[in-house]
C-alpha atoms as a PDB file:
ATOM      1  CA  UNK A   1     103.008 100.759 108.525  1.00  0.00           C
ATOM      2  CA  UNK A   2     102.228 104.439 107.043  1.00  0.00           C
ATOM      3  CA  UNK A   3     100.942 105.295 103.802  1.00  0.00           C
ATOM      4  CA  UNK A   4     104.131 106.360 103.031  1.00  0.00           C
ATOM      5  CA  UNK A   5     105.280 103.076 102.640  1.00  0.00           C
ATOM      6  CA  UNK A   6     102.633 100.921 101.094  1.00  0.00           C
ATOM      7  CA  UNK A   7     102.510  99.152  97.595  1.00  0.00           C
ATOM      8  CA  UNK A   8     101.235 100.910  94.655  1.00  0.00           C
ATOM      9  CA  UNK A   9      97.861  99.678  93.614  1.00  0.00           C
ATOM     10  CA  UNK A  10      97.045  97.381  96.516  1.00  0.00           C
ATOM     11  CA  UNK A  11      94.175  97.615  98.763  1.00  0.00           C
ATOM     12  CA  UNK A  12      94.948  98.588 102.428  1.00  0.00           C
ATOM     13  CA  UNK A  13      92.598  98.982 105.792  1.00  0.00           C
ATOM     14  CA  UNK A  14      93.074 102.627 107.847  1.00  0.00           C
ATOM     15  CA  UNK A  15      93.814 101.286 110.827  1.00  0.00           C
ATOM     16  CA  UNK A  16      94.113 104.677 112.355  1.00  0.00           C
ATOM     17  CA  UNK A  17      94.887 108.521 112.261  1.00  0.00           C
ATOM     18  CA  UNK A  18      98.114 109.188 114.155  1.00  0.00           C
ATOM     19  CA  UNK A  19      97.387 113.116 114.776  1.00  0.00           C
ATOM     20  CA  UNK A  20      96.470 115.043 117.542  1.00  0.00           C
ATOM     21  CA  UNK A  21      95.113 118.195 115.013  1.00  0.00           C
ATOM     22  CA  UNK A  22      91.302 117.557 115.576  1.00  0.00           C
ATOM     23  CA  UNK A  23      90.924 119.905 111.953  1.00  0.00           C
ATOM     24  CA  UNK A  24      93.195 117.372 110.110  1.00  0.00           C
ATOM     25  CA  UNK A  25      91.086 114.454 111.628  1.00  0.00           C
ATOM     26  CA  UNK A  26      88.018 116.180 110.649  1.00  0.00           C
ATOM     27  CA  UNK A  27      89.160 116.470 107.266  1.00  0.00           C
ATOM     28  CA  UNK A  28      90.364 112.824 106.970  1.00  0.00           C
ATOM     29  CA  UNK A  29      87.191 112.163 108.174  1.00  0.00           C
ATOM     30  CA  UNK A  30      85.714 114.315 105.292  1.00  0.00           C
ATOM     31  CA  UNK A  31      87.002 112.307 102.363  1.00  0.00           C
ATOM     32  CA  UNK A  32      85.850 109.236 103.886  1.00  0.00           C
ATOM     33  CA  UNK A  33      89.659 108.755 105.512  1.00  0.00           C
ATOM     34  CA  UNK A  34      89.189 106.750 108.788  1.00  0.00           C
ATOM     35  CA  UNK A  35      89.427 103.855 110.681  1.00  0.00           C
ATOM     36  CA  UNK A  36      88.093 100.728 109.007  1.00  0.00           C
ATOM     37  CA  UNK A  37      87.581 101.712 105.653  1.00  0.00           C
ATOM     38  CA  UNK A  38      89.970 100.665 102.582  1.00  0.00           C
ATOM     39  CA  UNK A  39      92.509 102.887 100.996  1.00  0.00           C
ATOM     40  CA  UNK A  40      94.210 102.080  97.842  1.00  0.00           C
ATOM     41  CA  UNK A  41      97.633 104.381  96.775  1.00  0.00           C
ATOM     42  CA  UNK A  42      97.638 105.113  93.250  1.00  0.00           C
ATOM     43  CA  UNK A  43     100.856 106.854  92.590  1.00  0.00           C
ATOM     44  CA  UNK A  44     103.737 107.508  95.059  1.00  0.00           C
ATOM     45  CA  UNK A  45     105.300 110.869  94.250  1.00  0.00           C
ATOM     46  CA  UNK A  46     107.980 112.907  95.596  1.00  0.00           C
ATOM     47  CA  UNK A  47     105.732 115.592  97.425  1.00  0.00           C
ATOM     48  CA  UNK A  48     103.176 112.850  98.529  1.00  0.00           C
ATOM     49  CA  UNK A  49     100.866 110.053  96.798  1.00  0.00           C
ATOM     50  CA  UNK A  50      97.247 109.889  94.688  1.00  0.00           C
ATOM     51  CA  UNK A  51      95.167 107.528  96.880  1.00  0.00           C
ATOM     52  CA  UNK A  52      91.544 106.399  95.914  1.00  0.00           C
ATOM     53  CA  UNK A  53      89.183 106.714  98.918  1.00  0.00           C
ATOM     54  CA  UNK A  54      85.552 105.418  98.100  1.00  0.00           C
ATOM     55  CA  UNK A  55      84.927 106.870  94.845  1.00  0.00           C
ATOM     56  CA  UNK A  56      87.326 109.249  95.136  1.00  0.00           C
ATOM     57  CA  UNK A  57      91.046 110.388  94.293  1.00  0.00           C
ATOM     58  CA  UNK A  58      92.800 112.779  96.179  1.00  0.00           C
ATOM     59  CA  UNK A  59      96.309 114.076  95.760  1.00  0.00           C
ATOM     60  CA  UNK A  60      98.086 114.361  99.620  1.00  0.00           C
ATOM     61  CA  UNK A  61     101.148 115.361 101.326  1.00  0.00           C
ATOM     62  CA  UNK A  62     104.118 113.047 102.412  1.00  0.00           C
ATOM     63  CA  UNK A  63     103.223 114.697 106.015  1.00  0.00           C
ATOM     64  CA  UNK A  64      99.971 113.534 105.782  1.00  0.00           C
ATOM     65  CA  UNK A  65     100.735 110.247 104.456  1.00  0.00           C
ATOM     66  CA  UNK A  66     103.160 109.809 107.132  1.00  0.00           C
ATOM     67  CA  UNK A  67      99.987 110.127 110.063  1.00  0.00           C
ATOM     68  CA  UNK A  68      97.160 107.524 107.915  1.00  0.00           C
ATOM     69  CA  UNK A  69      98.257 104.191 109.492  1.00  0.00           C
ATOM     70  CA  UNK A  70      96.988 100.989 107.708  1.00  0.00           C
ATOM     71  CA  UNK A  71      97.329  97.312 107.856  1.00  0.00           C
END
């Protein structure tokens, strides 16, 4: 499933980045976004969602939601 469609304030895996834009990947990759490592949404909204990576929280796009795939 996407990150679209998760649970609020549950703890997911990435399982993977479905994007072929190597600068969107790199970004992911950036905010500690990638395969393996957990992801938790905060907040669905209508534009996107608030997701904690690591120590972080980051506000993000329903198109990018729609490319993190977790498990």
């Amino acid at each position: 499933m996407v990150l679209r469609e998760v649970e609020e304030g549950k703890e997911y895996i990435v399982k993977a980045i479905k994007t072929d834009d190597e600068e969107l990947d790199a970004f992911l990759f950036s905010l500690g976004c990638y395969s393996g490592e957990p992801i938790t949404v905060i907040k669905h909204r209508r534009s996107g969602c608030v997701v904690s990576i690591k120590d972080g929280r980051y506000n993000i796009d329903k198109d990018l939601a729609s490319v993190i795939e977790v498990e």
